[in-house]
PDB file of N, CA and C in Angstrom:
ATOM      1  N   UNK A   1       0.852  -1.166   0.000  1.00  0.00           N
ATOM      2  CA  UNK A   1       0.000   0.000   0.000  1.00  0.00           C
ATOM      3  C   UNK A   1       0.903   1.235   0.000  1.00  0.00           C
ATOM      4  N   UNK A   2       0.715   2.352  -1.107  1.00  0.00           N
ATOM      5  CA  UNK A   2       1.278   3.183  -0.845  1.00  0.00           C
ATOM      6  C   UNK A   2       1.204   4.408   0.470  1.00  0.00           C
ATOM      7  N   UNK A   3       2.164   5.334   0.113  1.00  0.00           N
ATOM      8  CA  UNK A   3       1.695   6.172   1.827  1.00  0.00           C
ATOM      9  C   UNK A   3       0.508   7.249   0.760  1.00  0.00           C
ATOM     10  N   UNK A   4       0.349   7.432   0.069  1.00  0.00           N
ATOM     11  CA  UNK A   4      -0.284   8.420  -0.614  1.00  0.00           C
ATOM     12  C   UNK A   4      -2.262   7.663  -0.301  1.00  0.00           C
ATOM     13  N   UNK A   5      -2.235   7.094  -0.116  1.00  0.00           N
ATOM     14  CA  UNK A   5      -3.664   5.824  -0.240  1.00  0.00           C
ATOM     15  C   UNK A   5      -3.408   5.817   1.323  1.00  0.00           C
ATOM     16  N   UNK A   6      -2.237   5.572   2.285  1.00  0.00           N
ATOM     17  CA  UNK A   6      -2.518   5.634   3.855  1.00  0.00           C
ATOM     18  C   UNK A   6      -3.127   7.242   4.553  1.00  0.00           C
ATOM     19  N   UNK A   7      -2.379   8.232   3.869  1.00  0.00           N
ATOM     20  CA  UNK A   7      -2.855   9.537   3.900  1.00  0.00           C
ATOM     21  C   UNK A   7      -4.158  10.156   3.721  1.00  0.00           C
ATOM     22  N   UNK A   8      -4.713   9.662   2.500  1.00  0.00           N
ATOM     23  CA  UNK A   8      -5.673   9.535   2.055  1.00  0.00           C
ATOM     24  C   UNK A   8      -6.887   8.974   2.870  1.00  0.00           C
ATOM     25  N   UNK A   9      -6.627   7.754   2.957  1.00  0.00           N
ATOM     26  CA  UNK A   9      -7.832   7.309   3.845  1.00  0.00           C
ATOM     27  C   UNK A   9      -7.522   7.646   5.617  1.00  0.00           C
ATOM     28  N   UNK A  10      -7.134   8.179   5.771  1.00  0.00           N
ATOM     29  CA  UNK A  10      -6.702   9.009   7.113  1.00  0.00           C
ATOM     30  C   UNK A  10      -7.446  10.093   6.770  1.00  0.00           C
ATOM     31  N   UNK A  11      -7.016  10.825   6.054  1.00  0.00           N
ATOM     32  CA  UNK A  11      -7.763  12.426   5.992  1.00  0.00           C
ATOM     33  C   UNK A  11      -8.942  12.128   5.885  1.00  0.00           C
ATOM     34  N   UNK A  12      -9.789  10.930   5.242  1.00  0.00           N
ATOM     35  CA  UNK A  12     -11.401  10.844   4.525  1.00  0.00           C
ATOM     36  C   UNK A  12     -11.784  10.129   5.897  1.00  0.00           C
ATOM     37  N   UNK A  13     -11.105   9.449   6.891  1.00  0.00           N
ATOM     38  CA  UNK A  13     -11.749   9.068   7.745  1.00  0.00           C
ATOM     39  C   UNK A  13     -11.464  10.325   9.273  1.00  0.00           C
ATOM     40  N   UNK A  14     -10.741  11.041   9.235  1.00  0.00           N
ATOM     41  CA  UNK A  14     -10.343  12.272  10.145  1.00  0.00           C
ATOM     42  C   UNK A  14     -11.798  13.186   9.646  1.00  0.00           C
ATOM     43  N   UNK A  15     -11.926  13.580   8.145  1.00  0.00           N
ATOM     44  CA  UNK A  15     -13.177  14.421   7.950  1.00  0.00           C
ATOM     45  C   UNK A  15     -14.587  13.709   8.058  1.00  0.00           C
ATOM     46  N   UNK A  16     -14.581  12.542   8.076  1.00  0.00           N
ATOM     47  CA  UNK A  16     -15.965  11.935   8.468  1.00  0.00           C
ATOM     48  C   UNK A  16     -16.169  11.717   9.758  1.00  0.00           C
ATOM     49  N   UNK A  17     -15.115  11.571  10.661  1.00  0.00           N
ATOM     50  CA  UNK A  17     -14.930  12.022  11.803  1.00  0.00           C
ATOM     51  C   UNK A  17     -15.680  13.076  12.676  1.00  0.00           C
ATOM     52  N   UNK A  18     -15.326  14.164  11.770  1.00  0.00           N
ATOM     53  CA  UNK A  18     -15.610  15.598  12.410  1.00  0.00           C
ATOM     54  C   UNK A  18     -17.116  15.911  11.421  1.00  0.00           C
ATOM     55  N   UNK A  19     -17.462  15.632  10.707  1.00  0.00           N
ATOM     56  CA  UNK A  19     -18.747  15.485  10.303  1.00  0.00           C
ATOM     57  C   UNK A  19     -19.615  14.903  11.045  1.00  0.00           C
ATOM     58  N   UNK A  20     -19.182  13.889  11.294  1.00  0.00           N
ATOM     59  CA  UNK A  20     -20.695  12.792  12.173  1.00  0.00           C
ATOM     60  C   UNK A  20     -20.897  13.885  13.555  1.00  0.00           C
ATOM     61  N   UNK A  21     -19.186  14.304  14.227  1.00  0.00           N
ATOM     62  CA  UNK A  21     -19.369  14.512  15.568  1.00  0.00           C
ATOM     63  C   UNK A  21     -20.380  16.093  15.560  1.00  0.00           C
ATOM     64  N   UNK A  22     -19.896  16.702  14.553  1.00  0.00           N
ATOM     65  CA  UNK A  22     -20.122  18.076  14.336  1.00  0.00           C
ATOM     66  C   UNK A  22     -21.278  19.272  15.007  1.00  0.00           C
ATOM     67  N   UNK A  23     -22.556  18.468  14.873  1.00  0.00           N
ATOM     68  CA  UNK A  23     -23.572  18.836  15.435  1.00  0.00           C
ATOM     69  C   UNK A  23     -23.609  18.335  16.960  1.00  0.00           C
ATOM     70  N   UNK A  24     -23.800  17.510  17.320  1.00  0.00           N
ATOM     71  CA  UNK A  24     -23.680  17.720  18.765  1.00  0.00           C
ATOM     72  C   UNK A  24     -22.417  18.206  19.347  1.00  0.00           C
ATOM     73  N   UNK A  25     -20.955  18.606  18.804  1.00  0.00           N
ATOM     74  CA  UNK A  25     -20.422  19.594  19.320  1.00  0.00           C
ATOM     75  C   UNK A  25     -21.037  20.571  19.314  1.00  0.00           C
ATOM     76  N   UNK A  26     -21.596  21.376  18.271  1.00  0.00           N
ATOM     77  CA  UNK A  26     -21.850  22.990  17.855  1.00  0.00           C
ATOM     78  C   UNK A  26     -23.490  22.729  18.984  1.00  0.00           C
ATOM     79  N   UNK A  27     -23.867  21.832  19.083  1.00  0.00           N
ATOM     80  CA  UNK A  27     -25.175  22.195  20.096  1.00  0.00           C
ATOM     81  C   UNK A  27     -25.112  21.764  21.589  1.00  0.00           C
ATOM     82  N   UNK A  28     -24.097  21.193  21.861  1.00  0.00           N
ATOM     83  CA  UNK A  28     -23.119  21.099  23.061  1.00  0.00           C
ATOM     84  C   UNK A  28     -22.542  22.416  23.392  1.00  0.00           C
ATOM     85  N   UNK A  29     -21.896  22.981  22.535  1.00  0.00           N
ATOM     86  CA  UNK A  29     -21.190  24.246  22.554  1.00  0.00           C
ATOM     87  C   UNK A  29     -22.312  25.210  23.352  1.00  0.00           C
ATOM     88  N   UNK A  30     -23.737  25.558  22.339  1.00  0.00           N
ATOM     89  CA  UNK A  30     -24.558  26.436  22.779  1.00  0.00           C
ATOM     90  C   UNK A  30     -25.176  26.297  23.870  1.00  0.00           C
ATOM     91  N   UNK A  31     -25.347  24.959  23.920  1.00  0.00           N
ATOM     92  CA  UNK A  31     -26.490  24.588  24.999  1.00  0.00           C
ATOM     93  C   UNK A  31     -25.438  24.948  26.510  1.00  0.00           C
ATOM     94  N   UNK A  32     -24.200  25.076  26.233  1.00  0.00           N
ATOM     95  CA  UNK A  32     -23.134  25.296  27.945  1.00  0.00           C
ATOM     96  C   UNK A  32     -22.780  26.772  27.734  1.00  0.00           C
ATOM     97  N   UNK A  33     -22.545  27.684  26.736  1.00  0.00           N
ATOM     98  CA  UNK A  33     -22.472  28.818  26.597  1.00  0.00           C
ATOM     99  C   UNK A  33     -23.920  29.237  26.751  1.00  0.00           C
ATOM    100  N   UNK A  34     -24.897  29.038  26.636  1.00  0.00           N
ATOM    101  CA  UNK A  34     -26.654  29.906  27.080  1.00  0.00           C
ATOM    102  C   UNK A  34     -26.480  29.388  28.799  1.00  0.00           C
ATOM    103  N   UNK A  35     -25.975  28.033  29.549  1.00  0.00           N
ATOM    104  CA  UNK A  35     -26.196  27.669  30.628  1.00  0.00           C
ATOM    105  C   UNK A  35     -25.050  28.404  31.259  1.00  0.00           C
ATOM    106  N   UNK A  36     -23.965  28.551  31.026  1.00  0.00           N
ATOM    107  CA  UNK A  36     -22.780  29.690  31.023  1.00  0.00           C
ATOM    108  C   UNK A  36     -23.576  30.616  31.755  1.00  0.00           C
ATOM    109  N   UNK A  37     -24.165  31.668  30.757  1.00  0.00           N
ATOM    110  CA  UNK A  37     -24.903  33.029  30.496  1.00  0.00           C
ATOM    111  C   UNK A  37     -25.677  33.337  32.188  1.00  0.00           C
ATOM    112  N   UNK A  38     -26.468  32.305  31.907  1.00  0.00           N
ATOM    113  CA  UNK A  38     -28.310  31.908  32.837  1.00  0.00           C
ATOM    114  C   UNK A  38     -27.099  32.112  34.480  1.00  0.00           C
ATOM    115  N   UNK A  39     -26.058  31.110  34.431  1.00  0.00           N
ATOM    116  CA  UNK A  39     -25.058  30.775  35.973  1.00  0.00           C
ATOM    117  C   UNK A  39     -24.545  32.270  36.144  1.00  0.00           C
ATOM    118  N   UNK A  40     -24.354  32.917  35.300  1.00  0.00           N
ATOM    119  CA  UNK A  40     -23.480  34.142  35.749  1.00  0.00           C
ATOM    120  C   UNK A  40     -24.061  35.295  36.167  1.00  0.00           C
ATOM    121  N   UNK A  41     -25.292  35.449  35.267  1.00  0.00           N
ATOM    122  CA  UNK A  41     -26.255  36.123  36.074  1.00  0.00           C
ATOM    123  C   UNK A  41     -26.980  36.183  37.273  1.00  0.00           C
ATOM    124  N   UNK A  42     -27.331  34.837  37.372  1.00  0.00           N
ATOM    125  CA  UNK A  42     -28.331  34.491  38.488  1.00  0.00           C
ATOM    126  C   UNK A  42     -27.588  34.120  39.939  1.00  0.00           C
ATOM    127  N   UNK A  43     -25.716  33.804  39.739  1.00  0.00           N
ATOM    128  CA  UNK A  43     -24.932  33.753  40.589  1.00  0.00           C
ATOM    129  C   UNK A  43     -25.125  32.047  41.449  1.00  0.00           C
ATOM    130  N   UNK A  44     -25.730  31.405  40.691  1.00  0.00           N
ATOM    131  CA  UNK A  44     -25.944  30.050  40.837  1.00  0.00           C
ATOM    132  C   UNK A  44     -24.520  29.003  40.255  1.00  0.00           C
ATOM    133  N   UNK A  45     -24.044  28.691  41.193  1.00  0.00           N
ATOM    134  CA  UNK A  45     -22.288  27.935  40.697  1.00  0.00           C
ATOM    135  C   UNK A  45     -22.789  26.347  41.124  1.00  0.00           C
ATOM    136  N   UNK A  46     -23.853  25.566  40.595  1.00  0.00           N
ATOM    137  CA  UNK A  46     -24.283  24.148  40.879  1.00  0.00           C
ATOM    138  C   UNK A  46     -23.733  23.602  39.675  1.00  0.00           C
ATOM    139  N   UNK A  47     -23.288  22.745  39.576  1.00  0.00           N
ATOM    140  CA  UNK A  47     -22.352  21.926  38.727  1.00  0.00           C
ATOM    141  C   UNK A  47     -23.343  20.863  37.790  1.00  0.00           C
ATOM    142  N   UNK A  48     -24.319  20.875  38.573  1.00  0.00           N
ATOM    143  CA  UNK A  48     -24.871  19.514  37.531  1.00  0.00           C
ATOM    144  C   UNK A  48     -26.136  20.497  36.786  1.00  0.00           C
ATOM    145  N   UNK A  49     -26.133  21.506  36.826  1.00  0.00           N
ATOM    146  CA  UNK A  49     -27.132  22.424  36.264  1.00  0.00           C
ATOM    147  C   UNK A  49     -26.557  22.963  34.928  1.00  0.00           C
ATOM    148  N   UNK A  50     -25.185  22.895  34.501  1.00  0.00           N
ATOM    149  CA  UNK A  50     -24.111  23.041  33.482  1.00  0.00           C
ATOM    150  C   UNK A  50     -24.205  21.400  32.715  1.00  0.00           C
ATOM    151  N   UNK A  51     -24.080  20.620  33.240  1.00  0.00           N
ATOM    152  CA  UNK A  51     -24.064  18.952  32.714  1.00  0.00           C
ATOM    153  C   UNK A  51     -25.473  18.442  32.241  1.00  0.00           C
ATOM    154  N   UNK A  52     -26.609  18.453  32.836  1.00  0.00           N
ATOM    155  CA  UNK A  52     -27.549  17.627  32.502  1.00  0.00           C
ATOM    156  C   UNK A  52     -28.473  18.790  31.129  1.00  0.00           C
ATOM    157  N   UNK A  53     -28.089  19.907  31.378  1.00  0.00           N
ATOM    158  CA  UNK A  53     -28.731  20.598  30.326  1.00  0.00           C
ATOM    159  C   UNK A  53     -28.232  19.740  28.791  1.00  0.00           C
ATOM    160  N   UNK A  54     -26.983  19.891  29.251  1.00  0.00           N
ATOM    161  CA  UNK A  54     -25.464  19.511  27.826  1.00  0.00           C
ATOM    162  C   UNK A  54     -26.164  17.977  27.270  1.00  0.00           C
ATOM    163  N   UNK A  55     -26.298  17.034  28.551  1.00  0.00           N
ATOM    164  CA  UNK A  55     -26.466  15.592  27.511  1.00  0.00           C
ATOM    165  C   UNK A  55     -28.206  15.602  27.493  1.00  0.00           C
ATOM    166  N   UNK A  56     -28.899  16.412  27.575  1.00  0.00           N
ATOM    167  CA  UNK A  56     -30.106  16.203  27.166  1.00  0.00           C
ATOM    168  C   UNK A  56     -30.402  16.717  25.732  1.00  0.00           C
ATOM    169  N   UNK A  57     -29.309  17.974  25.762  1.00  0.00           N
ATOM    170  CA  UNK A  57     -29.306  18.465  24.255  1.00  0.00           C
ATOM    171  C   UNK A  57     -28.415  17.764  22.990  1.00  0.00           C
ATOM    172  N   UNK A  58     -27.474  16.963  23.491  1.00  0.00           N
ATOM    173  CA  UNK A  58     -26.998  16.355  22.746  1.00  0.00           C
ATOM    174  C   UNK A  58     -27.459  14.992  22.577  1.00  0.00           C
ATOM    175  N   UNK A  59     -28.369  14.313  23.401  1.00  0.00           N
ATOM    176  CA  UNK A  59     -29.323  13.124  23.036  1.00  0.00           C
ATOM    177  C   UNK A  59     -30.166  13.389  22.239  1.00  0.00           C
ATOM    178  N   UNK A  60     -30.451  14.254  22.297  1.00  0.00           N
ATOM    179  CA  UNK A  60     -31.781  15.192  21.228  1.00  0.00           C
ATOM    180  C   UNK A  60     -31.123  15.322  19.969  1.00  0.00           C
ATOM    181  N   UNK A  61     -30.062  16.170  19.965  1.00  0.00           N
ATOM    182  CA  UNK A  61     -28.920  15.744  18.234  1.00  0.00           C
ATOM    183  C   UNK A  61     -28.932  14.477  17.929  1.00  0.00           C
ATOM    184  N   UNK A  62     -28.737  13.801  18.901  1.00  0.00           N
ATOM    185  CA  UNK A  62     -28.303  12.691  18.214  1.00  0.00           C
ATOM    186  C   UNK A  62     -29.555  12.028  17.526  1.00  0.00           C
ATOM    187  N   UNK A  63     -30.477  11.974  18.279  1.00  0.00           N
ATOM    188  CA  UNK A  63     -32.246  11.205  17.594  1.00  0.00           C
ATOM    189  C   UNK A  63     -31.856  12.495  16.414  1.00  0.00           C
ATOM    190  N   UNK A  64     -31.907  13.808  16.446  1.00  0.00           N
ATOM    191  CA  UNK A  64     -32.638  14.600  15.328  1.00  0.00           C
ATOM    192  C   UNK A  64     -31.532  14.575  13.881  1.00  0.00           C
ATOM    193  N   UNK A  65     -30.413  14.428  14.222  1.00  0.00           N
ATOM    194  CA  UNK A  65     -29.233  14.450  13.573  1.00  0.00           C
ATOM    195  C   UNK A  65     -29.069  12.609  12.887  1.00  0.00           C
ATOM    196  N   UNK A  66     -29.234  11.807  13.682  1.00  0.00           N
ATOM    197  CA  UNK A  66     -28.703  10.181  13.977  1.00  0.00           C
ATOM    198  C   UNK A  66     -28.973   9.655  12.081  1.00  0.00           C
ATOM    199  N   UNK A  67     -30.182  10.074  11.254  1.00  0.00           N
ATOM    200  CA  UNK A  67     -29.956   9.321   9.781  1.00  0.00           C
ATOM    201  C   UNK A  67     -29.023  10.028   9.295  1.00  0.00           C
ATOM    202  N   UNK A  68     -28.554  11.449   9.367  1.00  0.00           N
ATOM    203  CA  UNK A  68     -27.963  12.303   8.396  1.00  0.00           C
ATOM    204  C   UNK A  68     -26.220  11.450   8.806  1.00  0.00           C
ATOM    205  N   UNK A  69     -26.141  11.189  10.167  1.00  0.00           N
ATOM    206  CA  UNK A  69     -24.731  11.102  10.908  1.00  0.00           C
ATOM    207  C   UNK A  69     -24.641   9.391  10.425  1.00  0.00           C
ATOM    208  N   UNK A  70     -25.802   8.575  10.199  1.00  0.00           N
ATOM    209  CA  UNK A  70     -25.744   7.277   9.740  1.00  0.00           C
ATOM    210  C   UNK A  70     -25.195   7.433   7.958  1.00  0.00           C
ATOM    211  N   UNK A  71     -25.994   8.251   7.490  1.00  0.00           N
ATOM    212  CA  UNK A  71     -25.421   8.258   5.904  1.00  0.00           C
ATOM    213  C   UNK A  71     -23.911   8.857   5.609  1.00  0.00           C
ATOM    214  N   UNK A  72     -23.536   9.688   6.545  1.00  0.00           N
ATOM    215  CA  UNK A  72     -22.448   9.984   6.220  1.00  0.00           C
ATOM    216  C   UNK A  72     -21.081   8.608   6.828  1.00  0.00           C
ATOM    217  N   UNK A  73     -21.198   8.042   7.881  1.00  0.00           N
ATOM    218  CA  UNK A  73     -20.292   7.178   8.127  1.00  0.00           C
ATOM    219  C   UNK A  73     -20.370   5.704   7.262  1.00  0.00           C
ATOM    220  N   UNK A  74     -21.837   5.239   6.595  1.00  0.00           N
ATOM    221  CA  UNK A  74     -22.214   4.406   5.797  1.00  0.00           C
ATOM    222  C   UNK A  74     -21.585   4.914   4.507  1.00  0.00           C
ATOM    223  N   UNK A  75     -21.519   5.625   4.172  1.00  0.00           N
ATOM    224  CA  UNK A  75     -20.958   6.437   2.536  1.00  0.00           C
ATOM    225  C   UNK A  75     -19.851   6.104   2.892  1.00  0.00           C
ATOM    226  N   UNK A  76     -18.918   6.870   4.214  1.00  0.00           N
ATOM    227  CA  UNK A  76     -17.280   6.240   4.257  1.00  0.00           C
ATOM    228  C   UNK A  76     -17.098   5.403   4.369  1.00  0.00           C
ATOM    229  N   UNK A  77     -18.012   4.111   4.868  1.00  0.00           N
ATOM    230  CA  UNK A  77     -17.643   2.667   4.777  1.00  0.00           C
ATOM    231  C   UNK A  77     -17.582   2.227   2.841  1.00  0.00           C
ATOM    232  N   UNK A  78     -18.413   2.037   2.732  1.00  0.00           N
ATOM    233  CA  UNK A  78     -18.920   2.196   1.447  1.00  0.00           C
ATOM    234  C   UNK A  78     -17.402   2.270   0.236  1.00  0.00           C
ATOM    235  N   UNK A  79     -17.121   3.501   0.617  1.00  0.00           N
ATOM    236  CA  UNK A  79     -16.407   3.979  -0.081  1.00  0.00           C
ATOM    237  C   UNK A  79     -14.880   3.072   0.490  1.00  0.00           C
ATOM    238  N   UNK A  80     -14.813   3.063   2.128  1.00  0.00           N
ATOM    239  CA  UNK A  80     -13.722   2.344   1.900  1.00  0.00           C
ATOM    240  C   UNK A  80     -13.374   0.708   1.078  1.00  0.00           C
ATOM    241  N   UNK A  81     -14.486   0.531   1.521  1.00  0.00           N
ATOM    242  CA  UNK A  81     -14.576  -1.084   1.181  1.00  0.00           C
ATOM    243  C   UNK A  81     -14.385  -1.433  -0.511  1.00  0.00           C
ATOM    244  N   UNK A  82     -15.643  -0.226  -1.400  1.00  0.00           N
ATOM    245  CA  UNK A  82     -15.137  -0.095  -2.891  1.00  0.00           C
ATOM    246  C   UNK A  82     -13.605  -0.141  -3.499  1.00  0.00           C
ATOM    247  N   UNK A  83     -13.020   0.795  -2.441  1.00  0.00           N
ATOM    248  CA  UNK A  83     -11.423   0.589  -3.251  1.00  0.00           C
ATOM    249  C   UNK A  83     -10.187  -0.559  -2.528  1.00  0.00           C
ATOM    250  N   UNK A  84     -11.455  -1.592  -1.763  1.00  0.00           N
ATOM    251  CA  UNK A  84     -10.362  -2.482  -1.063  1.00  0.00           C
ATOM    252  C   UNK A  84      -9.309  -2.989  -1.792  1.00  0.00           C
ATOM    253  N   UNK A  85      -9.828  -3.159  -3.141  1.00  0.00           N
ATOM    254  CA  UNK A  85      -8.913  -3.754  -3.715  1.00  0.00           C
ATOM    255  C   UNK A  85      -7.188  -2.789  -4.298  1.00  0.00           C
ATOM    256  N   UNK A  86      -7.473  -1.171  -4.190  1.00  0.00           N
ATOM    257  CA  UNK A  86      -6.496  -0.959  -4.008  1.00  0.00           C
ATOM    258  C   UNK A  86      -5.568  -1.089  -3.125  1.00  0.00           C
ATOM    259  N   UNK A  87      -5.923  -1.088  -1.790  1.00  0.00           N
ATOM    260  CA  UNK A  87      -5.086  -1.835  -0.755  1.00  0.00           C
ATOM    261  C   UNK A  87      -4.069  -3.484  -0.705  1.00  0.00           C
ATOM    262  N   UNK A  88      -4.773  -4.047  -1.051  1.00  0.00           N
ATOM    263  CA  UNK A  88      -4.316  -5.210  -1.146  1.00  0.00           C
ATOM    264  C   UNK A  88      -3.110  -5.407  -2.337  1.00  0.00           C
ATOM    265  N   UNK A  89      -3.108  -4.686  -3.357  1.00  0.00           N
ATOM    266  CA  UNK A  89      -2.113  -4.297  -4.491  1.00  0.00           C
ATOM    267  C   UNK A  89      -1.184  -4.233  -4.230  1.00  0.00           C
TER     268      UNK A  89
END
Protein backbone atom coordinates (compact mmCIF):
# COMPACT_ATOMS: atom_id res chain seq x y z
CA UNK A 1 0.00 0.00 0.00
CA UNK A 2 1.28 3.18 -0.85
CA UNK A 3 1.69 6.17 1.83
CA UNK A 4 -0.28 8.42 -0.61
CA UNK A 5 -3.66 5.82 -0.24
CA UNK A 6 -2.52 5.63 3.86
CA UNK A 7 -2.86 9.54 3.90
CA UNK A 8 -5.67 9.53 2.05
CA UNK A 9 -7.83 7.31 3.85
CA UNK A 10 -6.70 9.01 7.11
CA UNK A 11 -7.76 12.43 5.99
CA UNK A 12 -11.40 10.84 4.52
CA UNK A 13 -11.75 9.07 7.74
CA UNK A 14 -10.34 12.27 10.15
CA UNK A 15 -13.18 14.42 7.95
CA UNK A 16 -15.97 11.94 8.47
CA UNK A 17 -14.93 12.02 11.80
CA UNK A 18 -15.61 15.60 12.41
CA UNK A 19 -18.75 15.49 10.30
CA UNK A 20 -20.70 12.79 12.17
CA UNK A 21 -19.37 14.51 15.57
CA UNK A 22 -20.12 18.08 14.34
CA UNK A 23 -23.57 18.84 15.43
CA UNK A 24 -23.68 17.72 18.76
CA UNK A 25 -20.42 19.59 19.32
CA UNK A 26 -21.85 22.99 17.86
CA UNK A 27 -25.18 22.19 20.10
CA UNK A 28 -23.12 21.10 23.06
CA UNK A 29 -21.19 24.25 22.55
CA UNK A 30 -24.56 26.44 22.78
CA UNK A 31 -26.49 24.59 25.00
CA UNK A 32 -23.13 25.30 27.94
CA UNK A 33 -22.47 28.82 26.60
CA UNK A 34 -26.65 29.91 27.08
CA UNK A 35 -26.20 27.67 30.63
CA UNK A 36 -22.78 29.69 31.02
CA UNK A 37 -24.90 33.03 30.50
CA UNK A 38 -28.31 31.91 32.84
CA UNK A 39 -25.06 30.78 35.97
CA UNK A 40 -23.48 34.14 35.75
CA UNK A 41 -26.26 36.12 36.07
CA UNK A 42 -28.33 34.49 38.49
CA UNK A 43 -24.93 33.75 40.59
CA UNK A 44 -25.94 30.05 40.84
CA UNK A 45 -22.29 27.93 40.70
CA UNK A 46 -24.28 24.15 40.88
CA UNK A 47 -22.35 21.93 38.73
CA UNK A 48 -24.87 19.51 37.53
CA UNK A 49 -27.13 22.42 36.26
CA UNK A 50 -24.11 23.04 33.48
CA UNK A 51 -24.06 18.95 32.71
CA UNK A 52 -27.55 17.63 32.50
CA UNK A 53 -28.73 20.60 30.33
CA UNK A 54 -25.46 19.51 27.83
CA UNK A 55 -26.47 15.59 27.51
CA UNK A 56 -30.11 16.20 27.17
CA UNK A 57 -29.31 18.46 24.25
CA UNK A 58 -27.00 16.36 22.75
CA UNK A 59 -29.32 13.12 23.04
CA UNK A 60 -31.78 15.19 21.23
CA UNK A 61 -28.92 15.74 18.23
CA UNK A 62 -28.30 12.69 18.21
CA UNK A 63 -32.25 11.21 17.59
CA UNK A 64 -32.64 14.60 15.33
CA UNK A 65 -29.23 14.45 13.57
CA UNK A 66 -28.70 10.18 13.98
CA UNK A 67 -29.96 9.32 9.78
CA UNK A 68 -27.96 12.30 8.40
CA UNK A 69 -24.73 11.10 10.91
CA UNK A 70 -25.74 7.28 9.74
CA UNK A 71 -25.42 8.26 5.90
CA UNK A 72 -22.45 9.98 6.22
CA UNK A 73 -20.29 7.18 8.13
CA UNK A 74 -22.21 4.41 5.80
CA UNK A 75 -20.96 6.44 2.54
CA UNK A 76 -17.28 6.24 4.26
CA UNK A 77 -17.64 2.67 4.78
CA UNK A 78 -18.92 2.20 1.45
CA UNK A 79 -16.41 3.98 -0.08
CA UNK A 80 -13.72 2.34 1.90
CA UNK A 81 -14.58 -1.08 1.18
CA UNK A 82 -15.14 -0.10 -2.89
CA UNK A 83 -11.42 0.59 -3.25
CA UNK A 84 -10.36 -2.48 -1.06
CA UNK A 85 -8.91 -3.75 -3.71
CA UNK A 86 -6.50 -0.96 -4.01
CA UNK A 87 -5.09 -1.84 -0.76
CA UNK A 88 -4.32 -5.21 -1.15
CA UNK A 89 -2.11 -4.30 -4.49
Amino acid sequence: MRTETVIQIAGDAVYATLMASAPMLIIALVVGLAVSIFQATTQIQEQTLAFVPKIVAVMLSIMFFGPWILSILVDFTYRLLDNLHRFIG
